[in-house]
N, C-alpha and C. Protein backbone atom coordinates (compact mmCIF):
# COMPACT_ATOMS: atom_id res chain seq x y z
N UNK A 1 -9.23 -7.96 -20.11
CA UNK A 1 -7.95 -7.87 -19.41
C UNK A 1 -8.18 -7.28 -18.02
N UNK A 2 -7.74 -7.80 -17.26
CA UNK A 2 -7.76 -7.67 -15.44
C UNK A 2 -6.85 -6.43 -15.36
N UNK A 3 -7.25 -5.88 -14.51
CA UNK A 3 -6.32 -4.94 -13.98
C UNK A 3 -6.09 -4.72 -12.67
N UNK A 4 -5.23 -4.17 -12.15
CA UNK A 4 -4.65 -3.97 -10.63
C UNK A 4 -4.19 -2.65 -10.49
N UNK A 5 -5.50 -2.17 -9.68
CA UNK A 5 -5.04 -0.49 -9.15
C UNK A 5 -4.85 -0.60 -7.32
N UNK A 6 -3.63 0.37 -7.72
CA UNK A 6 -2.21 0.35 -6.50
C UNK A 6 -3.07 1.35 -5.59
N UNK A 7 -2.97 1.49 -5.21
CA UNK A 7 -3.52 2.69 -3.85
C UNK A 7 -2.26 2.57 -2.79
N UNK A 8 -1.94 4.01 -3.08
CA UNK A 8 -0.66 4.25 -2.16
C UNK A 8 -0.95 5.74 -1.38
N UNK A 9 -0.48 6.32 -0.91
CA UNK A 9 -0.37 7.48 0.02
C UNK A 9 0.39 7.70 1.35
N UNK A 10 1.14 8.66 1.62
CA UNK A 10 1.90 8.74 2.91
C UNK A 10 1.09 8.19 4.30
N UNK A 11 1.97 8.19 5.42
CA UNK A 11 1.40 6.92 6.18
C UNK A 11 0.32 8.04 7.05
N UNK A 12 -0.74 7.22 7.61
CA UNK A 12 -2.04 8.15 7.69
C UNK A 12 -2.59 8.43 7.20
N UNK A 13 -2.54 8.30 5.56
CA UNK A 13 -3.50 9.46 4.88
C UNK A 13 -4.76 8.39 4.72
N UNK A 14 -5.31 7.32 5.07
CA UNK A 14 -6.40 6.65 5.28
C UNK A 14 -6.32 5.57 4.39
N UNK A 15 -5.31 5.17 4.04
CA UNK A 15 -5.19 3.90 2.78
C UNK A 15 -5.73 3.05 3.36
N UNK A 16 -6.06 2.42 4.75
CA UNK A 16 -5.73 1.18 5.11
C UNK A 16 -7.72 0.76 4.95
N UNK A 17 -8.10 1.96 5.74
CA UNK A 17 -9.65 2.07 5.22
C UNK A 17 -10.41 2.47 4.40
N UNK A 18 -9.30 3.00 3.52
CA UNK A 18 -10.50 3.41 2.37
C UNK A 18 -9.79 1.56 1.46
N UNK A 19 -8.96 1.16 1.38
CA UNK A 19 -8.73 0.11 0.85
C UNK A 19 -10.16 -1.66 0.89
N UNK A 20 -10.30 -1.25 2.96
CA UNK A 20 -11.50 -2.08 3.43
C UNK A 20 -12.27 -1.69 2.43
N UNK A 21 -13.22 -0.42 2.36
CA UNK A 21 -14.39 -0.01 2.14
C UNK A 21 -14.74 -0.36 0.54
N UNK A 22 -13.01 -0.31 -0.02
CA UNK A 22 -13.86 -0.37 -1.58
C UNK A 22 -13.29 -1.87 -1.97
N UNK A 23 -13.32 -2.80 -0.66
CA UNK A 23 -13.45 -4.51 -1.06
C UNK A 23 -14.56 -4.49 -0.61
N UNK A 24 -14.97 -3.79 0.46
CA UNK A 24 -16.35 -4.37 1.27
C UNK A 24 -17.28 -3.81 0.12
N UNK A 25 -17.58 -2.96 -0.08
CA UNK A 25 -18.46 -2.54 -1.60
C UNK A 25 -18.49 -2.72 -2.92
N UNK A 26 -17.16 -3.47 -2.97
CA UNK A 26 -16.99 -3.92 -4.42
C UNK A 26 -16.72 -5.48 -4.56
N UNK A 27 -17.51 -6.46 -4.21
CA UNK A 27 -16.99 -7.69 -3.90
C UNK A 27 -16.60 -8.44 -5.41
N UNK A 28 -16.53 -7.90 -6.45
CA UNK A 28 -15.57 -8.18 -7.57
C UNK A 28 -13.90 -8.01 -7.60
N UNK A 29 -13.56 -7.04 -6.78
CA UNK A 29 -12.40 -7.03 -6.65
C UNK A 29 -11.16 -7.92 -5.91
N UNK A 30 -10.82 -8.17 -6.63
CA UNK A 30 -9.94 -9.17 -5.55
C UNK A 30 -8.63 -8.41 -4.65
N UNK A 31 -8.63 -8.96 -3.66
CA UNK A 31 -7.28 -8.08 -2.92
C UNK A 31 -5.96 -8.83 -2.90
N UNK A 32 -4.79 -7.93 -3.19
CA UNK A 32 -3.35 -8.93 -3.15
C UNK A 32 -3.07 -8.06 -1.63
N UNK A 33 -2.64 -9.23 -1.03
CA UNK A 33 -2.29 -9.29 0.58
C UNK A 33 -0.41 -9.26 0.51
N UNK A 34 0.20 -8.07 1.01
CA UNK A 34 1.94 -8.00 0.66
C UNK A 34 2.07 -8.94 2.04
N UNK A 35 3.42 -9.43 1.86
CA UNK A 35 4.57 -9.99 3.13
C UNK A 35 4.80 -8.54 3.94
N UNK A 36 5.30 -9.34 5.20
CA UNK A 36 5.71 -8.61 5.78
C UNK A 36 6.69 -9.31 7.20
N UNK A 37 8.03 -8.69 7.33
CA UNK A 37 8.71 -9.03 9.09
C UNK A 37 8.28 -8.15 9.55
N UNK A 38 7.34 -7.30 9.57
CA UNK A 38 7.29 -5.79 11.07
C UNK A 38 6.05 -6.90 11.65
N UNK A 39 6.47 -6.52 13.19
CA UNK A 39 5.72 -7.08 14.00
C UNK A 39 4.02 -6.87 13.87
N UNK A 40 3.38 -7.82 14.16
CA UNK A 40 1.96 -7.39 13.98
C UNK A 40 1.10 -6.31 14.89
N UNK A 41 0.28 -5.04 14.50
CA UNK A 41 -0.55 -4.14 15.28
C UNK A 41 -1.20 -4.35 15.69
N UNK A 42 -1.80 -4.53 16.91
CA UNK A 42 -2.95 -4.97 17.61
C UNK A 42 -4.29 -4.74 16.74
N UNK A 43 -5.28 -5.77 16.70
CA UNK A 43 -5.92 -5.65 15.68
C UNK A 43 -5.59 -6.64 14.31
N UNK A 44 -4.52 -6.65 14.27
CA UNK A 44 -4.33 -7.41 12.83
C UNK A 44 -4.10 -8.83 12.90
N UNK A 45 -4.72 -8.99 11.69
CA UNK A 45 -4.72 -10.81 11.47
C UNK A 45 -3.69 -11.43 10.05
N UNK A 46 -3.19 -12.05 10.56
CA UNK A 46 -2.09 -12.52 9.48
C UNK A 46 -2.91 -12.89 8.39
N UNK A 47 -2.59 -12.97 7.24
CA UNK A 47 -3.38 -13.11 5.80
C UNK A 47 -4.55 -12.02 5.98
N UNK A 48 -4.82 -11.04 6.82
CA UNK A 48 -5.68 -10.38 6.36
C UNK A 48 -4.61 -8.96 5.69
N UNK A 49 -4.58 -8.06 6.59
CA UNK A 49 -3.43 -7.05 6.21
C UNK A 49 -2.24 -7.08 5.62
N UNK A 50 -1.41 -8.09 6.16
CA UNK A 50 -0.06 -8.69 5.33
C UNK A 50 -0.07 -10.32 5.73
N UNK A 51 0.81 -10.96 4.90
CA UNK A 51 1.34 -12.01 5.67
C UNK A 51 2.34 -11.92 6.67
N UNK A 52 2.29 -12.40 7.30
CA UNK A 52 3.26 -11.69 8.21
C UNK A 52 4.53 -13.12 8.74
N UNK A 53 6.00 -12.58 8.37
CA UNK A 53 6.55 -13.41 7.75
C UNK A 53 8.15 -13.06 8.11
N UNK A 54 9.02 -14.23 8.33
CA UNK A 54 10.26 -13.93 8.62
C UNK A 54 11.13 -13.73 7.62
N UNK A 55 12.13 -12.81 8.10
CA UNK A 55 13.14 -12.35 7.07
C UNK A 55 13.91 -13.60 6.42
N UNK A 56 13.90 -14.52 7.11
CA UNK A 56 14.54 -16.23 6.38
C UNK A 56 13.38 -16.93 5.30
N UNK A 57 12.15 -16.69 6.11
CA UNK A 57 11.24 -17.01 4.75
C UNK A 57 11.11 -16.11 3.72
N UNK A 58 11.44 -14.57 3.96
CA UNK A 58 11.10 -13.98 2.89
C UNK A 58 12.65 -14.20 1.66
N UNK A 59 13.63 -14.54 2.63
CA UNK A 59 15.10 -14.95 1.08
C UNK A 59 15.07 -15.97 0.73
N UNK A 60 14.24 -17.20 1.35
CA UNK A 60 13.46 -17.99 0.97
C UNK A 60 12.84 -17.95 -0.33
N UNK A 61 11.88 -16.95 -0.30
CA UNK A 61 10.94 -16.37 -1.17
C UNK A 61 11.84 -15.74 -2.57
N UNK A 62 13.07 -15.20 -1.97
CA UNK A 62 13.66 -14.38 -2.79
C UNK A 62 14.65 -15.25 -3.82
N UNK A 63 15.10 -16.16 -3.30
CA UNK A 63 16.10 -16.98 -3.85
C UNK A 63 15.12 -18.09 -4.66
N UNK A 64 13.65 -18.13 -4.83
CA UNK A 64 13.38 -19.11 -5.86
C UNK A 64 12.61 -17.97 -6.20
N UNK A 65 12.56 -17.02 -6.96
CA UNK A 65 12.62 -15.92 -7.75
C UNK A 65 10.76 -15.56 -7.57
N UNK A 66 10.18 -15.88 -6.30
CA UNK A 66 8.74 -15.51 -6.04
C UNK A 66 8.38 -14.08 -5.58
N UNK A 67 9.52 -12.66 -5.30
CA UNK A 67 9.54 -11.73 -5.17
C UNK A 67 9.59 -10.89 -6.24
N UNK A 68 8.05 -9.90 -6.45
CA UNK A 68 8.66 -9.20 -7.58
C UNK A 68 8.78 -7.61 -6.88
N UNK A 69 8.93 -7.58 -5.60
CA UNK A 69 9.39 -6.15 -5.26
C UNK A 69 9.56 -6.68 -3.66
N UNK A 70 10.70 -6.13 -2.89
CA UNK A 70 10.92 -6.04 -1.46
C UNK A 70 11.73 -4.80 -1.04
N UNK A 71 10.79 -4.19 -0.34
CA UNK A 71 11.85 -2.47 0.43
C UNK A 71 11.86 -3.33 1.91
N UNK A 72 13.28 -2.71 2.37
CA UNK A 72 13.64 -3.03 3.70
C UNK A 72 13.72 -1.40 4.31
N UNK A 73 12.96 -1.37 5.35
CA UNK A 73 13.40 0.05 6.27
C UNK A 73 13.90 -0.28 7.69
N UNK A 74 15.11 0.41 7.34
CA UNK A 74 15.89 0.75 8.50
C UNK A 74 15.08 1.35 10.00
N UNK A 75 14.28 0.86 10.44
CA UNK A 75 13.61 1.57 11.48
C UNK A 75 14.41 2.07 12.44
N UNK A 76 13.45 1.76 14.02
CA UNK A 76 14.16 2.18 14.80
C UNK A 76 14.39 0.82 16.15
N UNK A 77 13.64 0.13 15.53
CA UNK A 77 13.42 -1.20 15.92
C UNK A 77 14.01 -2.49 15.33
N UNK A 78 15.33 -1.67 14.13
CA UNK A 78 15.48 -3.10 13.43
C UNK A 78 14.85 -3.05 12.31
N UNK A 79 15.71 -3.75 11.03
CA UNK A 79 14.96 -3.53 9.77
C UNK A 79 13.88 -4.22 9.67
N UNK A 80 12.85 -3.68 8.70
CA UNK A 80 11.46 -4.37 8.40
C UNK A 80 11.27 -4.27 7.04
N UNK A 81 10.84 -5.73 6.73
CA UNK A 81 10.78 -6.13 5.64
C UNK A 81 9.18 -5.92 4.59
N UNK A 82 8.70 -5.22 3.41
CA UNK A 82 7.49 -5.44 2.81
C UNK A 82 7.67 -5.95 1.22
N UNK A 83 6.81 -6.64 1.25
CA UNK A 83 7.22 -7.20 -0.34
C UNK A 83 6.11 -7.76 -0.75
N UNK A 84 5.77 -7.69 -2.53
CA UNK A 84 4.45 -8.23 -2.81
C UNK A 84 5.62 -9.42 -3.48
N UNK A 85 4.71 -10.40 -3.24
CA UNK A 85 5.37 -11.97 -3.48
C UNK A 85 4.43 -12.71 -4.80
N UNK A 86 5.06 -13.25 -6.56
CA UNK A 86 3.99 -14.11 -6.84
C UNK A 86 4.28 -15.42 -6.31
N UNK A 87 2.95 -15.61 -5.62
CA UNK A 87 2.23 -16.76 -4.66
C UNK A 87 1.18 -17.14 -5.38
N UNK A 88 0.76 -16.59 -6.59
CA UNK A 88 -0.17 -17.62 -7.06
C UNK A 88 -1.61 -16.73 -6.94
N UNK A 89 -1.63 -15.60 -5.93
CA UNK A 89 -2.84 -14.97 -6.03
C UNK A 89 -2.76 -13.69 -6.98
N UNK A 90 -2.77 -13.53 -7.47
CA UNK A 90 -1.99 -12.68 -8.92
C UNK A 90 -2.18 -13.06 -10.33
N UNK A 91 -3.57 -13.10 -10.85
CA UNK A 91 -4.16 -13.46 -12.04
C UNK A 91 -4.98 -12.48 -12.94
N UNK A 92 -3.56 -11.35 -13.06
CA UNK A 92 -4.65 -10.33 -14.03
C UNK A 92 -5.66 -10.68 -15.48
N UNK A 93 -5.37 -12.18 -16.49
CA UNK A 93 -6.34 -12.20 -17.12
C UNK A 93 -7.75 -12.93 -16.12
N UNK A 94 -8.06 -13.16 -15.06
CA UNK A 94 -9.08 -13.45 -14.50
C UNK A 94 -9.86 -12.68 -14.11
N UNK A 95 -8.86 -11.31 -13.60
CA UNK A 95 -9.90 -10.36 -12.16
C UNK A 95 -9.41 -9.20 -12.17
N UNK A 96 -10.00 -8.21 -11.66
CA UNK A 96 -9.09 -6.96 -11.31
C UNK A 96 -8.67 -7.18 -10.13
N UNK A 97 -7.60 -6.33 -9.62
CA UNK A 97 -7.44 -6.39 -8.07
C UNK A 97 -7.27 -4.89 -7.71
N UNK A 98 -6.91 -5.05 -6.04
CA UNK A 98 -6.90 -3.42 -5.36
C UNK A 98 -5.74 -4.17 -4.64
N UNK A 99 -4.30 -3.74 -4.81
CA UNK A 99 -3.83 -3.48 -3.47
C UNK A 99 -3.18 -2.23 -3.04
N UNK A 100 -2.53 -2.09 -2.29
CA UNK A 100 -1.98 -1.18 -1.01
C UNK A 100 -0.69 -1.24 -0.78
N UNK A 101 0.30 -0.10 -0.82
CA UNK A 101 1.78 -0.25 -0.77
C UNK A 101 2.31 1.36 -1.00
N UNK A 102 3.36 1.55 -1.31
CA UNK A 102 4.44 2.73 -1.76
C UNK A 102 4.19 2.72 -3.20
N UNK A 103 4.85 4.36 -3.10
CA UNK A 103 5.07 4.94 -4.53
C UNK A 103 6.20 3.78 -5.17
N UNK A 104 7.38 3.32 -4.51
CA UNK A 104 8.57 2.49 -4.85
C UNK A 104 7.68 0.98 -5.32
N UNK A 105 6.75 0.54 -4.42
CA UNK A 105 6.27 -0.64 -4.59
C UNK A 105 5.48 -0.20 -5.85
N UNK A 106 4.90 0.63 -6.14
CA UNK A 106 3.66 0.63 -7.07
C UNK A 106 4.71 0.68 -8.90
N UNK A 107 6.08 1.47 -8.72
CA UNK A 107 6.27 1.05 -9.59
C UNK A 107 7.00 -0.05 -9.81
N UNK A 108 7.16 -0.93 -9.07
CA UNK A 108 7.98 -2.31 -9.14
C UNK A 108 6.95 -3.27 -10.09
N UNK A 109 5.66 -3.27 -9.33
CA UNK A 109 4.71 -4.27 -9.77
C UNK A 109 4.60 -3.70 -11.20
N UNK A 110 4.64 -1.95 -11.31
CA UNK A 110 3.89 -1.51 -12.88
C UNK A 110 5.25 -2.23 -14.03
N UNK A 111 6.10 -2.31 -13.18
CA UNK A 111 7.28 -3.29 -14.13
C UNK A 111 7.33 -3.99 -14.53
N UNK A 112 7.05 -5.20 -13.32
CA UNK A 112 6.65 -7.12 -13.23
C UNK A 112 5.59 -6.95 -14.51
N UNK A 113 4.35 -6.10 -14.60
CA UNK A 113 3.22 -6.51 -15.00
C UNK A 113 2.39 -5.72 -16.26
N UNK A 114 3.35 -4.46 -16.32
CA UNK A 114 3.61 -3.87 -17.37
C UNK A 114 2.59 -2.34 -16.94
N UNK A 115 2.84 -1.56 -17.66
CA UNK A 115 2.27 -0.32 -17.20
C UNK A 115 0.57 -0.09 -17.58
N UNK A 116 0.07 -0.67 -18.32
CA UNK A 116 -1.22 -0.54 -18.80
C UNK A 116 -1.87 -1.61 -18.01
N UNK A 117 -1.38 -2.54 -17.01
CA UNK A 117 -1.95 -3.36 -15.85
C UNK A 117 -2.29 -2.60 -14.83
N UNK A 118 -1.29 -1.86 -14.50
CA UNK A 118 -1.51 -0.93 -13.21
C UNK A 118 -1.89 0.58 -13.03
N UNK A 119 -2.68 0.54 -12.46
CA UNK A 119 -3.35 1.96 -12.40
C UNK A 119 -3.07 2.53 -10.68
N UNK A 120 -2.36 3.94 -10.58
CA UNK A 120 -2.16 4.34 -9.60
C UNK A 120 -3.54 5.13 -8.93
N UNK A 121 -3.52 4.40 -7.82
CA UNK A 121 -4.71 5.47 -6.94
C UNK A 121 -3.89 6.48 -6.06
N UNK A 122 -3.51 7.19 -5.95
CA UNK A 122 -2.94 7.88 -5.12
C UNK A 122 -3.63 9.25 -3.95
N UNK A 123 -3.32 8.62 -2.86
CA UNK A 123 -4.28 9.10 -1.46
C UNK A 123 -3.38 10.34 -1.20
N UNK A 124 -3.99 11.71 -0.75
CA UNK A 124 -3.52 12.41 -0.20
C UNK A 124 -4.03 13.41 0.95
N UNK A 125 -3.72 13.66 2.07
CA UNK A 125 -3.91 14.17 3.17
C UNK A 125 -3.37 15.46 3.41
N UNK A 126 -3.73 16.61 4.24
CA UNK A 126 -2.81 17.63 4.89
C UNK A 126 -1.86 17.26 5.69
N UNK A 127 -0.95 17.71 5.88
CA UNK A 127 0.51 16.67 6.36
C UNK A 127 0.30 17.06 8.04
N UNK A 128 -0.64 18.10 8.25
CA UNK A 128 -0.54 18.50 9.83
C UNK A 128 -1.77 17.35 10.06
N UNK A 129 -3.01 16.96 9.50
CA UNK A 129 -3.90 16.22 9.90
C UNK A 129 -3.47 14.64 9.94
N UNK A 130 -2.36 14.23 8.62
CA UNK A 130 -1.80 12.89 8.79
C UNK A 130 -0.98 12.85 9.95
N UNK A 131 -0.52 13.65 10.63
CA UNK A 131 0.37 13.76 11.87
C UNK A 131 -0.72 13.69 13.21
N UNK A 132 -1.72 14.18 13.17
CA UNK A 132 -2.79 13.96 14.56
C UNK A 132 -3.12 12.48 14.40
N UNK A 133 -3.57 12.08 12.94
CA UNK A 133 -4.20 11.02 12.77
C UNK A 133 -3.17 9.73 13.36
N UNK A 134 -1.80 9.71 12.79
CA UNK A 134 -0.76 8.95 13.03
C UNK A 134 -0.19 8.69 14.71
N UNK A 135 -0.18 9.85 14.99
CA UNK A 135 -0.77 10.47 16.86
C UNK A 135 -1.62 9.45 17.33
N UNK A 136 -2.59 9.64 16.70
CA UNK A 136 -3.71 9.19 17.72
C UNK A 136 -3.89 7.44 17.78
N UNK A 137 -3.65 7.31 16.61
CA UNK A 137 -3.29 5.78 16.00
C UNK A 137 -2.32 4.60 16.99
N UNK A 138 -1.36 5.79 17.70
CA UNK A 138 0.07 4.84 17.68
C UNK A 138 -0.42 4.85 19.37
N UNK A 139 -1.20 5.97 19.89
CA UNK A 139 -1.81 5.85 21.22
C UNK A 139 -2.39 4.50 21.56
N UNK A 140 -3.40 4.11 20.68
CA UNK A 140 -3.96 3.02 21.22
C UNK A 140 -2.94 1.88 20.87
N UNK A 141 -2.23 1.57 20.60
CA UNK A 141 -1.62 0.21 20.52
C UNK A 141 -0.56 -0.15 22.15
N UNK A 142 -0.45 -1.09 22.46
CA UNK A 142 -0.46 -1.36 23.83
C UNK A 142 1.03 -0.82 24.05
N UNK A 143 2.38 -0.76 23.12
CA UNK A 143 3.32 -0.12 23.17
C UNK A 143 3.56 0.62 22.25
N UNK A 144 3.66 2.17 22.60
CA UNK A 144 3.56 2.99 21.05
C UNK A 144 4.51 3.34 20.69
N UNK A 145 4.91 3.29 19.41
CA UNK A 145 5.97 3.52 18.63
C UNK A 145 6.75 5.14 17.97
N UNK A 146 6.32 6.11 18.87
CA UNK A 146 6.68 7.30 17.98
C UNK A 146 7.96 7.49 17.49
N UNK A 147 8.92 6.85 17.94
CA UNK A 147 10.05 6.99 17.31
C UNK A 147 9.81 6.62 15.64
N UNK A 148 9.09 5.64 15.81
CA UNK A 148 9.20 4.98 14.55
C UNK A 148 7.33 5.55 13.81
N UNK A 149 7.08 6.34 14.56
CA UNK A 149 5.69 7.39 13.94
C UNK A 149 6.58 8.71 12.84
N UNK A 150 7.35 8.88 13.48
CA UNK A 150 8.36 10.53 13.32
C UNK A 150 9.19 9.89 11.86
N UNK A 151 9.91 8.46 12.30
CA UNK A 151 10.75 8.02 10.85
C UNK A 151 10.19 7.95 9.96
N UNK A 152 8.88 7.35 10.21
CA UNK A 152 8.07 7.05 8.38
C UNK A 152 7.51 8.30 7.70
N UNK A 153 6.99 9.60 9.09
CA UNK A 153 6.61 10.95 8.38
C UNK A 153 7.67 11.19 7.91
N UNK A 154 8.90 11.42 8.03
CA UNK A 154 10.07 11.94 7.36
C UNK A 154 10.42 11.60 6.16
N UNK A 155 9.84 9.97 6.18
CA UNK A 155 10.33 8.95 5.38
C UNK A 155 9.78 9.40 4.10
N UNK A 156 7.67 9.55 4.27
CA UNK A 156 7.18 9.57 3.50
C UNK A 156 7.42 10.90 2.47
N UNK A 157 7.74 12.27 3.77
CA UNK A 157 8.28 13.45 2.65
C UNK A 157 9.08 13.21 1.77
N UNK A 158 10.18 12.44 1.63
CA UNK A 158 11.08 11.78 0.22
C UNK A 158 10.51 10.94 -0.65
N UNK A 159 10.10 9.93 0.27
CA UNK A 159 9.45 8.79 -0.75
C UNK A 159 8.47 9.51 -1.69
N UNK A 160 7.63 10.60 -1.91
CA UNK A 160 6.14 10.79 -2.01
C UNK A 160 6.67 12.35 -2.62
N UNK A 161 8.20 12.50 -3.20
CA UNK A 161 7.95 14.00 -3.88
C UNK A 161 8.20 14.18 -5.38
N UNK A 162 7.42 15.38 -5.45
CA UNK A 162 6.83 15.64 -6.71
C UNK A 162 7.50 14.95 -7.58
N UNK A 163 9.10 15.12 -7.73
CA UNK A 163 9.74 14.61 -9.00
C UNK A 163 9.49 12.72 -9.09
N UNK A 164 9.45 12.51 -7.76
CA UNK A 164 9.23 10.82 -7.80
C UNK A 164 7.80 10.44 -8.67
N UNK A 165 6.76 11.13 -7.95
CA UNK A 165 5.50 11.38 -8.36
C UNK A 165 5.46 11.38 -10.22
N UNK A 166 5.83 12.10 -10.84
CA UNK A 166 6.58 12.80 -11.74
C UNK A 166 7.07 11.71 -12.83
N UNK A 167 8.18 11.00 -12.03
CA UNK A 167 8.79 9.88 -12.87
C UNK A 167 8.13 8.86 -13.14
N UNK A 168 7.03 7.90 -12.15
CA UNK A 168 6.27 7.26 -12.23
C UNK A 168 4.79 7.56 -12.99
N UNK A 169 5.28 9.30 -13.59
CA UNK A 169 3.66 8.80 -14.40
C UNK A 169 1.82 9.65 -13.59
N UNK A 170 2.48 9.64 -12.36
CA UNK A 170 1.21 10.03 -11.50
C UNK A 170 1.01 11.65 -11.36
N UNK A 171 -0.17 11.78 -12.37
CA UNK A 171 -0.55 13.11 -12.05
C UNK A 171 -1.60 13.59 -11.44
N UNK A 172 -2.62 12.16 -11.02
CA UNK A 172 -4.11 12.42 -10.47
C UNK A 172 -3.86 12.35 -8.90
N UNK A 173 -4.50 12.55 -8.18
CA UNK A 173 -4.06 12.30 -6.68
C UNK A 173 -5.95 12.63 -6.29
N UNK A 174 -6.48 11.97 -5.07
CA UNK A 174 -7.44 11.56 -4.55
C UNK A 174 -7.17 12.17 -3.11
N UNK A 175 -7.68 13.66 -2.79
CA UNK A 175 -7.90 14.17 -1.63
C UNK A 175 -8.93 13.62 -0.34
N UNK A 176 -8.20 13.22 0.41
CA UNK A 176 -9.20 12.08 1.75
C UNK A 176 -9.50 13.29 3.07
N UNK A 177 -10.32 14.38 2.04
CA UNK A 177 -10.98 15.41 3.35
C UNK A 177 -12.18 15.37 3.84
N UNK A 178 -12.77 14.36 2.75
CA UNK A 178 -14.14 13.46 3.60
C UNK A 178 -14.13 12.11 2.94
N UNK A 179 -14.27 11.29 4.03
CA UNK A 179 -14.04 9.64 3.25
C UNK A 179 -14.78 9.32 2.28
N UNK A 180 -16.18 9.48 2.67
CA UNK A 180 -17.41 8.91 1.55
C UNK A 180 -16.92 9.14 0.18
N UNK A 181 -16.02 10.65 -0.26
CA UNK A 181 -16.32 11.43 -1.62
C UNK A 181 -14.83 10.91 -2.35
N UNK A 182 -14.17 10.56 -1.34
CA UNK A 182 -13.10 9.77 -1.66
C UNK A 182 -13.44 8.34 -2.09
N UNK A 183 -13.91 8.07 -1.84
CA UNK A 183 -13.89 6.36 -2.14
C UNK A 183 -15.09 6.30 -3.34
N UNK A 184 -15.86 7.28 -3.11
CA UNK A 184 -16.34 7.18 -4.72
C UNK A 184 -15.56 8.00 -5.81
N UNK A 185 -14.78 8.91 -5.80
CA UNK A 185 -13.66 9.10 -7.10
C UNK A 185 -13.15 8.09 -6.98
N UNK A 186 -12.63 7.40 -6.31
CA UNK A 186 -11.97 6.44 -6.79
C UNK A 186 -12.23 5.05 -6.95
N UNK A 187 -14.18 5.16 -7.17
CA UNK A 187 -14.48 4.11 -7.59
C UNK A 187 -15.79 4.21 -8.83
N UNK A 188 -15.17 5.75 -9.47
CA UNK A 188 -15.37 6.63 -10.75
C UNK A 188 -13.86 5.86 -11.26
N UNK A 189 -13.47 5.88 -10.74
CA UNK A 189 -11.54 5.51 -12.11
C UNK A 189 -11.35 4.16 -11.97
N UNK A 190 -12.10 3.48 -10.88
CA UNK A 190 -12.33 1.97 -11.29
C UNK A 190 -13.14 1.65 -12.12
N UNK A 191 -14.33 1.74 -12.01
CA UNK A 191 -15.28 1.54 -12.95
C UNK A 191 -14.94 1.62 -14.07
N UNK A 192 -14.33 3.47 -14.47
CA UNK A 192 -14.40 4.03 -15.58
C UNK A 192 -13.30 4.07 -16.45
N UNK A 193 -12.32 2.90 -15.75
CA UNK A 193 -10.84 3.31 -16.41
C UNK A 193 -11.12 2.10 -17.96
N UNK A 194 -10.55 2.71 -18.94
CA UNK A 194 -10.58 2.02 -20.10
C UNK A 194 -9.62 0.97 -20.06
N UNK A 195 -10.12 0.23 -21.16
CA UNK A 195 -9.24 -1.57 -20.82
C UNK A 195 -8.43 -0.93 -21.85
């Protein structure tokens, strides 16, 4: 039986690369790629990070019942749409997979796919170092967004507390205070997680 472990964590706390590192080292794993309407980050390639996708294709998506989770955030730019879509790449008796999303997303899919499919990885950071990191991040992109840097830290203190944590089940959490030691615990609970 295939399984699919979620890797989630508040924004900054290094999901996006520790996610690379344990496809690039684990080439058994398969990756599910979410939708997305937020505009693309310099750097990113459509079908690599998200699909990247209009809010008409995604009710599209929604109205022939291919959505099994979509959060809309109210930004500051206009709502933005994320959603894992079945499209067909989503074959837990074939493969395991790794993807990347929210505490809200991680239990949508553990719903669709049942709870002994999904295994939570959960990333966590010092909230003053995810704030330099998120800083420094939004610098290089050619127009930077702090309005909308400041909404998602705020965002993530609700989304990401204890009692949510709590309800969903998640009591392990994966400290990212050096990358290397991170990405091997959490590729100790891949390996080692029982079918």
């Amino acid at each position: 039986m295939g399984r699919i472990y979620y890797l989630m964590g508040k924004s900054a706390s290094g999901k996006d690369t520790i996610y690379k590192m344990l496809l690039e080292r684990n080439p058994g794993l398969r990756r599910i790629v979410l939708y997305t309407t937020r505009p693309m980050r310099e750097g990113e390639q459509d079908g690599v990070e998200y699909h990247f996708t209009t809010g008409e294709r995604l009710g599209e998506l929604e109205r022939a019942g291919k959505v099994i989770e979509c959060r809309t955030y109210e930004t500051v730019y206009g709502p933005w749409s994320y959603a894992t879509v079945d499209d067909g790449q989503i074959v837990p008796e074939e493969a395991d997979y790794l993807a990347i999303g929210t505490l809200e997303s991680y239990g949508k899919l553990r719903e669709y796919y049942g709870a002994g499919r999904v295994t939570p990885l959960y990333i966590t950071v010092d909230d003053g170092e995810r704030l330099e990191r998120a800083l420094a991040r939004e610098r290089r992109q050619k127009e930077p967004r702090y309005a909308e840097l400041c909404r998602r830290y705020l965002a993530d203190e609700a989304d990401f507390a204890p009692e949510n944590l709590k309800r969903l089940g998640i009591t392990r959490s994966y400290p990212n205070d050096g990358l290397e030691q991170c990405v091997e615990e959490l590729e100790q609970t891949i390996f080692y997680t029982e079918p």
